[in-house]
N, C-alpha and C. Protein backbone atom coordinates (compact mmCIF):
# COMPACT_ATOMS: atom_id res chain seq x y z
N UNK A 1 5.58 25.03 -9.32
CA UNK A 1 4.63 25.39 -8.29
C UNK A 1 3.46 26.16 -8.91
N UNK A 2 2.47 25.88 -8.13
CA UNK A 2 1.05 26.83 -9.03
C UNK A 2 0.73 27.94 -8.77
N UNK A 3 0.92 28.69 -9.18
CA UNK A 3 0.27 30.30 -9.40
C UNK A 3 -1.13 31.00 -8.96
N UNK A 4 -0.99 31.53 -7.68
CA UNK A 4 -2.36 31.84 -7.47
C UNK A 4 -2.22 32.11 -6.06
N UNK A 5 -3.58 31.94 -5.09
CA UNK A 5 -3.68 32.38 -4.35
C UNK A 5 -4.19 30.66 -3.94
N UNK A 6 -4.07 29.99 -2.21
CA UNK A 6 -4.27 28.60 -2.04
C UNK A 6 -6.02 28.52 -2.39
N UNK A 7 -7.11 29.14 -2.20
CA UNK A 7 -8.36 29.28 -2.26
C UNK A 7 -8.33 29.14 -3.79
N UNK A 8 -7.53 30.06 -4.56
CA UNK A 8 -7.95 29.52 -6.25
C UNK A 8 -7.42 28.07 -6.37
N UNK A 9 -6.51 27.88 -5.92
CA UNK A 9 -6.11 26.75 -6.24
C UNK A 9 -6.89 25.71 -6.29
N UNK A 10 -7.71 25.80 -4.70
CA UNK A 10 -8.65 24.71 -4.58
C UNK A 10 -9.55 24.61 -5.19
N UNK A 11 -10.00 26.04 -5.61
CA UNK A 11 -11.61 25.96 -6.25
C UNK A 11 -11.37 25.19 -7.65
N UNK A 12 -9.81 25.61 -7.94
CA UNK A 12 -9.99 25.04 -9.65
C UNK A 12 -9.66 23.41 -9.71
N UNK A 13 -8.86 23.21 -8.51
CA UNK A 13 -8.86 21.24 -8.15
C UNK A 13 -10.54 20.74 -8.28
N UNK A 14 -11.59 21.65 -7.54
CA UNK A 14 -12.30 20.86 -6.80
C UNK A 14 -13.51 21.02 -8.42
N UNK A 15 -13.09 22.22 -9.12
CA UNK A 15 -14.01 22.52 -10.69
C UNK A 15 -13.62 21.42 -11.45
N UNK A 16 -12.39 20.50 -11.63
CA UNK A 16 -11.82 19.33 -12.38
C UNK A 16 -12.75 18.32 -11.07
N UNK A 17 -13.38 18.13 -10.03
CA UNK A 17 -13.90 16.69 -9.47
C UNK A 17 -14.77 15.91 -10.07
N UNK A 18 -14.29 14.73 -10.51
CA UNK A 18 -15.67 13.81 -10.86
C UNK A 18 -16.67 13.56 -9.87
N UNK A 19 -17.75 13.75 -10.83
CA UNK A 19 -18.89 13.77 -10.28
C UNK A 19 -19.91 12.53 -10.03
N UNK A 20 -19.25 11.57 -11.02
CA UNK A 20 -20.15 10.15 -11.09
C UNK A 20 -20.25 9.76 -9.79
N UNK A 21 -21.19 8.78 -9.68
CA UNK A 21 -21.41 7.70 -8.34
C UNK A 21 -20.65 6.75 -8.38
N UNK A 22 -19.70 6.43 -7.32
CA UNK A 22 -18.74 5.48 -7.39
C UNK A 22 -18.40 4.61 -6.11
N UNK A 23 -18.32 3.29 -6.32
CA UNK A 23 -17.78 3.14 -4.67
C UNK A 23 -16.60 2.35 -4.58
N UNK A 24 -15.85 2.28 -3.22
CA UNK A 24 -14.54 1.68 -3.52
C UNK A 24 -14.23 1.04 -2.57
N UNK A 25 -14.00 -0.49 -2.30
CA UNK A 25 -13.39 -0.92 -0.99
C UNK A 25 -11.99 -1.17 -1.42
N UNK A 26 -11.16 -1.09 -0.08
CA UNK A 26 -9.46 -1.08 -0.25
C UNK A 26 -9.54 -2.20 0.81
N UNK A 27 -8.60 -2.26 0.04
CA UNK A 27 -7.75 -3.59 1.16
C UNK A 27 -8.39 -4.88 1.03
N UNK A 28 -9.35 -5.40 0.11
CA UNK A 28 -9.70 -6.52 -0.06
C UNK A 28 -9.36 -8.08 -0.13
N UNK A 29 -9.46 -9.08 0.39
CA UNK A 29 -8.62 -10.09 0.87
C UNK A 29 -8.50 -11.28 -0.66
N UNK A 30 -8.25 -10.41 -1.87
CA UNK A 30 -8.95 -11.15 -3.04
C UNK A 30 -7.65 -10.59 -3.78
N UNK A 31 -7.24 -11.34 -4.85
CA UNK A 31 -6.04 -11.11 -6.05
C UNK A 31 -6.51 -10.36 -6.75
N UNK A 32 -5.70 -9.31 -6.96
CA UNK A 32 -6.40 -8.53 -8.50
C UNK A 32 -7.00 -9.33 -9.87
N UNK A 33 -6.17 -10.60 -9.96
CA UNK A 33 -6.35 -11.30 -11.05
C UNK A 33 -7.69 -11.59 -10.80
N UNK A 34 -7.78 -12.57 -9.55
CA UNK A 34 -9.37 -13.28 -9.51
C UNK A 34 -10.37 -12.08 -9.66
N UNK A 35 -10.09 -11.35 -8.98
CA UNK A 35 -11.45 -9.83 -8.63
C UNK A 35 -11.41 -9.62 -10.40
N UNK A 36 -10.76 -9.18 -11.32
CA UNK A 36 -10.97 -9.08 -12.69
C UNK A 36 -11.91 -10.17 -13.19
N UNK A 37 -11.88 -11.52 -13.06
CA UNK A 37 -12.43 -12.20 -13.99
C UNK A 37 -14.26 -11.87 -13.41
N UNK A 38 -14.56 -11.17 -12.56
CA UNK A 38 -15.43 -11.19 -12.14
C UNK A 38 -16.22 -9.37 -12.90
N UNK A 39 -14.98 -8.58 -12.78
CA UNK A 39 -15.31 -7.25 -13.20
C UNK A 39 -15.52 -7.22 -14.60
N UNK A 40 -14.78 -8.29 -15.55
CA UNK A 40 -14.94 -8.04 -16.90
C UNK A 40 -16.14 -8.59 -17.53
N UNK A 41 -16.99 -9.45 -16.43
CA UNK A 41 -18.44 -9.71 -17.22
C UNK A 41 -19.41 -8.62 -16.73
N UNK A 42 -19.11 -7.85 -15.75
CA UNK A 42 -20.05 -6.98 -15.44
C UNK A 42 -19.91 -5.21 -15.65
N UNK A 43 -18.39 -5.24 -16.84
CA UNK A 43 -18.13 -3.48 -17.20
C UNK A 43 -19.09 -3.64 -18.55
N UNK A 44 -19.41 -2.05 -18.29
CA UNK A 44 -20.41 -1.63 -19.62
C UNK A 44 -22.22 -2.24 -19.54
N UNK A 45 -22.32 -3.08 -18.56
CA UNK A 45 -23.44 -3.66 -18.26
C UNK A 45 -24.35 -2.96 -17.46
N UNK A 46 -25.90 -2.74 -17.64
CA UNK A 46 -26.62 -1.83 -16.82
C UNK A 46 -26.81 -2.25 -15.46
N UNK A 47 -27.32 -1.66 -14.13
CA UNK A 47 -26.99 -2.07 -13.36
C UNK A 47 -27.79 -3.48 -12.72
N UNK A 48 -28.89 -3.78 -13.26
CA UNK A 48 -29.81 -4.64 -12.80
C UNK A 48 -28.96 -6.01 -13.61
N UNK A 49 -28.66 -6.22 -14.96
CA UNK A 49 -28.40 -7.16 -15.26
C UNK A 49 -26.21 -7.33 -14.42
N UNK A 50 -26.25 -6.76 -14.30
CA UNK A 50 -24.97 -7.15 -13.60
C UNK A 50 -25.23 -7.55 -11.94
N UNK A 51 -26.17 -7.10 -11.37
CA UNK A 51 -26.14 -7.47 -9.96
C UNK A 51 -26.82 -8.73 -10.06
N UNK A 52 -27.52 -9.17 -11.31
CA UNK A 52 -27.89 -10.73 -11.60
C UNK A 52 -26.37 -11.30 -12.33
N UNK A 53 -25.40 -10.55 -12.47
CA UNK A 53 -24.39 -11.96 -12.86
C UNK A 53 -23.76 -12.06 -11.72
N UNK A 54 -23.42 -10.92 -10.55
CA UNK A 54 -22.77 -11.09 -9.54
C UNK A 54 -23.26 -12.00 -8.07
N UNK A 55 -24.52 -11.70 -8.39
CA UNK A 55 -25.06 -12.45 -7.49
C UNK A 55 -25.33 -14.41 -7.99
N UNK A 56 -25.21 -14.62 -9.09
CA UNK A 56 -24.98 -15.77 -9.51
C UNK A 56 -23.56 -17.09 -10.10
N UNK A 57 -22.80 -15.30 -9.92
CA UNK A 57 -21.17 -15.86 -10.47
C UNK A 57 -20.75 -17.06 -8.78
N UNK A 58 -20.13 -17.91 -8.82
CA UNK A 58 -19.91 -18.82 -7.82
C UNK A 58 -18.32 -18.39 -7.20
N UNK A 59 -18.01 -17.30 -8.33
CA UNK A 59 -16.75 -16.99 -7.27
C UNK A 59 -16.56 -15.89 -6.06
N UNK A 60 -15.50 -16.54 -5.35
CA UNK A 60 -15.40 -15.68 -4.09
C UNK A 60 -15.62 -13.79 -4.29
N UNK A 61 -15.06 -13.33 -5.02
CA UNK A 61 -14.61 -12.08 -5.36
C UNK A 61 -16.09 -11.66 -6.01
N UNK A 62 -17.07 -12.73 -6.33
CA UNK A 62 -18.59 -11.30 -6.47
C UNK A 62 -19.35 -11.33 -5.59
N UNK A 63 -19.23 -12.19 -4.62
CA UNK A 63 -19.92 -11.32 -3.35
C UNK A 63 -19.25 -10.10 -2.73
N UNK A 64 -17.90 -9.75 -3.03
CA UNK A 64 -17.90 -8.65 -2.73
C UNK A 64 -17.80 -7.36 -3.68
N UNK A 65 -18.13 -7.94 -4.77
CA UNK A 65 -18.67 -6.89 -6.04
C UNK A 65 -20.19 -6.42 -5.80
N UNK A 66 -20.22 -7.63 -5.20
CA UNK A 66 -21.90 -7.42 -5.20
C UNK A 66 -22.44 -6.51 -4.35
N UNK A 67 -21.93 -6.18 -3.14
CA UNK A 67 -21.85 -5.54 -1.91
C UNK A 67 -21.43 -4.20 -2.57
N UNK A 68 -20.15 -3.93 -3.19
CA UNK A 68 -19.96 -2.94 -3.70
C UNK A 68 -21.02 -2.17 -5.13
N UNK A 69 -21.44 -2.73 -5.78
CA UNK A 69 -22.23 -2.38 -6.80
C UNK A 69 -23.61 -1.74 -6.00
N UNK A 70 -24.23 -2.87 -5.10
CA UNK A 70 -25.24 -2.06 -4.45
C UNK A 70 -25.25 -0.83 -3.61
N UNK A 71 -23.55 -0.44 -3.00
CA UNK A 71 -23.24 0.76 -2.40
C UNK A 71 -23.37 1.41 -3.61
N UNK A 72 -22.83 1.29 -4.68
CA UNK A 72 -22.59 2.44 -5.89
C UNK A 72 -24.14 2.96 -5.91
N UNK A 73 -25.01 2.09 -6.30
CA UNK A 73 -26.53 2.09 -6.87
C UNK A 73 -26.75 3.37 -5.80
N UNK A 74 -26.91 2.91 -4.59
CA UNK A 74 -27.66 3.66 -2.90
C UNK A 74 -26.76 4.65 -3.11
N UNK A 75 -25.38 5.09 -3.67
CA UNK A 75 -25.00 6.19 -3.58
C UNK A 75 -25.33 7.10 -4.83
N UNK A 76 -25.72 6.85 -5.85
CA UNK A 76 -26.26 7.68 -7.42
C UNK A 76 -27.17 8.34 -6.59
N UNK A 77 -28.41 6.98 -5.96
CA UNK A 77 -29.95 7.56 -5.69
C UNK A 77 -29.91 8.57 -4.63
N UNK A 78 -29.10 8.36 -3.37
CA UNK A 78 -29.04 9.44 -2.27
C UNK A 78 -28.16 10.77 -2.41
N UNK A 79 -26.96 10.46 -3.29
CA UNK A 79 -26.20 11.47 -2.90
C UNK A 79 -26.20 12.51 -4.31
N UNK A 80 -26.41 11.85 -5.56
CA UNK A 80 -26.60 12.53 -6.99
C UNK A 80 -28.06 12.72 -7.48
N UNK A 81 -28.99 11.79 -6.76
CA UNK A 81 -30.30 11.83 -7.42
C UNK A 81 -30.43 10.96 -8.32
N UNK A 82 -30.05 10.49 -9.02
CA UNK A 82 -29.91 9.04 -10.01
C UNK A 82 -31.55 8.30 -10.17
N UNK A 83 -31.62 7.72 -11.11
CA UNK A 83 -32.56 6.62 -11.49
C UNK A 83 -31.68 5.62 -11.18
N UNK A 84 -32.20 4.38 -10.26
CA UNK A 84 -31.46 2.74 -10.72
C UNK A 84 -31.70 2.20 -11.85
N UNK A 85 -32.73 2.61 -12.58
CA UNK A 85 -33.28 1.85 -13.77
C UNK A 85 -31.98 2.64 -15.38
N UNK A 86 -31.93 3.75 -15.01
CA UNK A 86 -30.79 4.08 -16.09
C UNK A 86 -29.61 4.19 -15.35
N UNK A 87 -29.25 3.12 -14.37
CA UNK A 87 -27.38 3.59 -14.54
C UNK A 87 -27.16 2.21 -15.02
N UNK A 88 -25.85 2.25 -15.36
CA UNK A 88 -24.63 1.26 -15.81
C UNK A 88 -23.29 1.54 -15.40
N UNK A 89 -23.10 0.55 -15.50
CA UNK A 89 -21.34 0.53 -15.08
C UNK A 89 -20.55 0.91 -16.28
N UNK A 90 -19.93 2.19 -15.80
CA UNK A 90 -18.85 2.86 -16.80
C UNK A 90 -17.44 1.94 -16.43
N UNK A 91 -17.46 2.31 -15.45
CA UNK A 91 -15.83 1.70 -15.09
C UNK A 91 -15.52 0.65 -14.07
N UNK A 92 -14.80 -0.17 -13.86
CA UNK A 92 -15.18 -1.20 -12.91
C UNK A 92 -13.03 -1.80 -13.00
N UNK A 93 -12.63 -1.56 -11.83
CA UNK A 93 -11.06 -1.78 -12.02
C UNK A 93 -10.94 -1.84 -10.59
N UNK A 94 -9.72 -2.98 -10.39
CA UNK A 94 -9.26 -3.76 -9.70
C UNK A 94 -7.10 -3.21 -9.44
N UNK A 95 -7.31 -2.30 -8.39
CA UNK A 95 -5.76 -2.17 -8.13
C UNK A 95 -4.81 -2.89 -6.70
N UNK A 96 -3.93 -3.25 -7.10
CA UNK A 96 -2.90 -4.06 -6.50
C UNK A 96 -2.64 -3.52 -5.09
N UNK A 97 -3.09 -4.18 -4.29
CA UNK A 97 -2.56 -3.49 -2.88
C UNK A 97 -1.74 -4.29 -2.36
N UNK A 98 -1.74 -4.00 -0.99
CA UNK A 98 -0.09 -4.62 -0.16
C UNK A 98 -0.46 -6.65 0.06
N UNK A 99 1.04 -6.86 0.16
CA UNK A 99 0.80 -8.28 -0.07
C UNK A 99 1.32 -8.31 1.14
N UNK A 100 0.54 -9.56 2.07
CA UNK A 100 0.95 -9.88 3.30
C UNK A 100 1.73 -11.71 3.23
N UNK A 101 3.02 -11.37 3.99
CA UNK A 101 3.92 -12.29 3.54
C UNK A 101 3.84 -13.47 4.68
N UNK A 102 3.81 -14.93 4.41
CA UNK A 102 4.07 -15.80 5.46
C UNK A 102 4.70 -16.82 5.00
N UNK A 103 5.20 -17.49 6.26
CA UNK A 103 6.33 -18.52 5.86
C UNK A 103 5.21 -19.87 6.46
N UNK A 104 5.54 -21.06 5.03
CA UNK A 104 4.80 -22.25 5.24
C UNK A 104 6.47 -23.07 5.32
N UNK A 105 6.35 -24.24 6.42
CA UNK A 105 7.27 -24.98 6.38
C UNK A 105 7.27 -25.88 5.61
N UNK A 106 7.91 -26.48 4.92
CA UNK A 106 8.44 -27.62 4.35
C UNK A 106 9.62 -28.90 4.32
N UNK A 107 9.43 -29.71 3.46
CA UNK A 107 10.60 -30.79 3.65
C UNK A 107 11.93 -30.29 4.14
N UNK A 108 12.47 -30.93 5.16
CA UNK A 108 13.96 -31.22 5.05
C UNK A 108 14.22 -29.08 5.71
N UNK A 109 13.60 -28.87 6.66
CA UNK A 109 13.28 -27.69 7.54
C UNK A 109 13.82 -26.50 6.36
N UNK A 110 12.82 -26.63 4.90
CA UNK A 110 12.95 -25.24 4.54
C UNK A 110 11.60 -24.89 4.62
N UNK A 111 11.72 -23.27 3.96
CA UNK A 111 10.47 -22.66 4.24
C UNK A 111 10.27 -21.95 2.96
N UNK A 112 9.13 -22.06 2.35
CA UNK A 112 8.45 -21.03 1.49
C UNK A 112 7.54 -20.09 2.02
N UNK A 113 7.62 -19.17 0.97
CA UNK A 113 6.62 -18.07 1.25
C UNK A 113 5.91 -18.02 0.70
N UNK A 114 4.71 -17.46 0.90
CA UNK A 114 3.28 -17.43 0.77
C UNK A 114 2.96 -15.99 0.74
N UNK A 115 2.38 -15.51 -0.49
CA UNK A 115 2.25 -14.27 -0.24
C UNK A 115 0.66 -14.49 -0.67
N UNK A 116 0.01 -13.56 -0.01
CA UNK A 116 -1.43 -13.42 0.16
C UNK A 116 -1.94 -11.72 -0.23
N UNK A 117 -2.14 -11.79 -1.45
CA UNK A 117 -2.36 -10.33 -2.02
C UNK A 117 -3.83 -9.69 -1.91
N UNK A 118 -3.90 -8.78 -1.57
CA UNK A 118 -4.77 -7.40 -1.51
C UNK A 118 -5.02 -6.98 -2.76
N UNK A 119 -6.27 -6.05 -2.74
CA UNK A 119 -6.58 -5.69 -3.80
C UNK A 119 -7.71 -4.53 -3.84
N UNK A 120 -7.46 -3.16 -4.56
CA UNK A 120 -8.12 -2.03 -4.02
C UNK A 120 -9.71 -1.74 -5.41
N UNK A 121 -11.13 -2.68 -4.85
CA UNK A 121 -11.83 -2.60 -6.25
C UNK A 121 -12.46 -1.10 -5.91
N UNK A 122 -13.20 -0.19 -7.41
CA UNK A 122 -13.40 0.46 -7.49
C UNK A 122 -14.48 0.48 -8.63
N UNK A 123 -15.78 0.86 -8.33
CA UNK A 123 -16.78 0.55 -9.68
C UNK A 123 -17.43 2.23 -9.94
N UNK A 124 -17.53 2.36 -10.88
CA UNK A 124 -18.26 3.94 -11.08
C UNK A 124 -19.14 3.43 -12.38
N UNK A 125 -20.07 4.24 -11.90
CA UNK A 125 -21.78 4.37 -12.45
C UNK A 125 -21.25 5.43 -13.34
N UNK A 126 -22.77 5.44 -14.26
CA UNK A 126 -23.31 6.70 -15.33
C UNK A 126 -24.60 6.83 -15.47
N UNK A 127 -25.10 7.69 -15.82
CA UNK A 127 -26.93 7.37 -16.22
C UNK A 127 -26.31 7.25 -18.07
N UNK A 128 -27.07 6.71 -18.45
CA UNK A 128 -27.90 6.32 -19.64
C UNK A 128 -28.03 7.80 -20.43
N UNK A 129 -27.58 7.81 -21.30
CA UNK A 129 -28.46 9.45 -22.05
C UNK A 129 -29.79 9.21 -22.65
């Protein structure tokens, strides 16, 4: 248990908060796998040339990168002060959320399942030094 008083406690949680611009949708109707092949051409990339691969990639999963990247951008400039012209994508990761299960019928009255996976993306900005 931690030592202190609950007010220190918090102040020293909230002195460890990252500070970058970041945005995150949960629950996304996309596989972690597919949402990756989309995040790994656009980590480490500044932000203008990645919202030109997302907006040109043909798969399902970068229109909603794309949506998310431009929240990140609108959140540097409003809420940190940020330049758009110096950020880039530091981090850009794709976590496993709940899988929703259904039964498809088949031959001879069996049934498979169908699982339809979720997926929680998360992109965080940096400025440029």
């Amino acid at each position: 248990m931690a030592k202190g008083h609950r007010s220190q406690i918090k102040r020293e949680r909230n002195a460890q908060k990252d500070t970058r611009p970041s945005a995150k949708l949960s629950y996304a109707r996309v596989s972690v796998q597919k949402a990756c092949f989309v995040l790994d051409a656009i980590r480490g990339k500044d932000v203008q040339t990645a919202l030109g691969i997302v907006t040109y990639n043909p798969r399902y999963a970068s229109s909603l990168i794309e949506k998310l990247l431009k929240s990140a951008i609108a959140n540097a400039e409003n809420n940190n002060g940020m330049s758009a012209e110096n950020l880039y994508v530091e981090e850009c990761y794709a976590n496993k959320g709940p899988t929703m299960k259904r039964v498809k019928p088949r031959a001879q009255g069996r049934a498979y399942r169908i699982e339809k996976r979720m997926s929680h993306i998360t992109v965080v900005l940096n400025e440029k030094k």
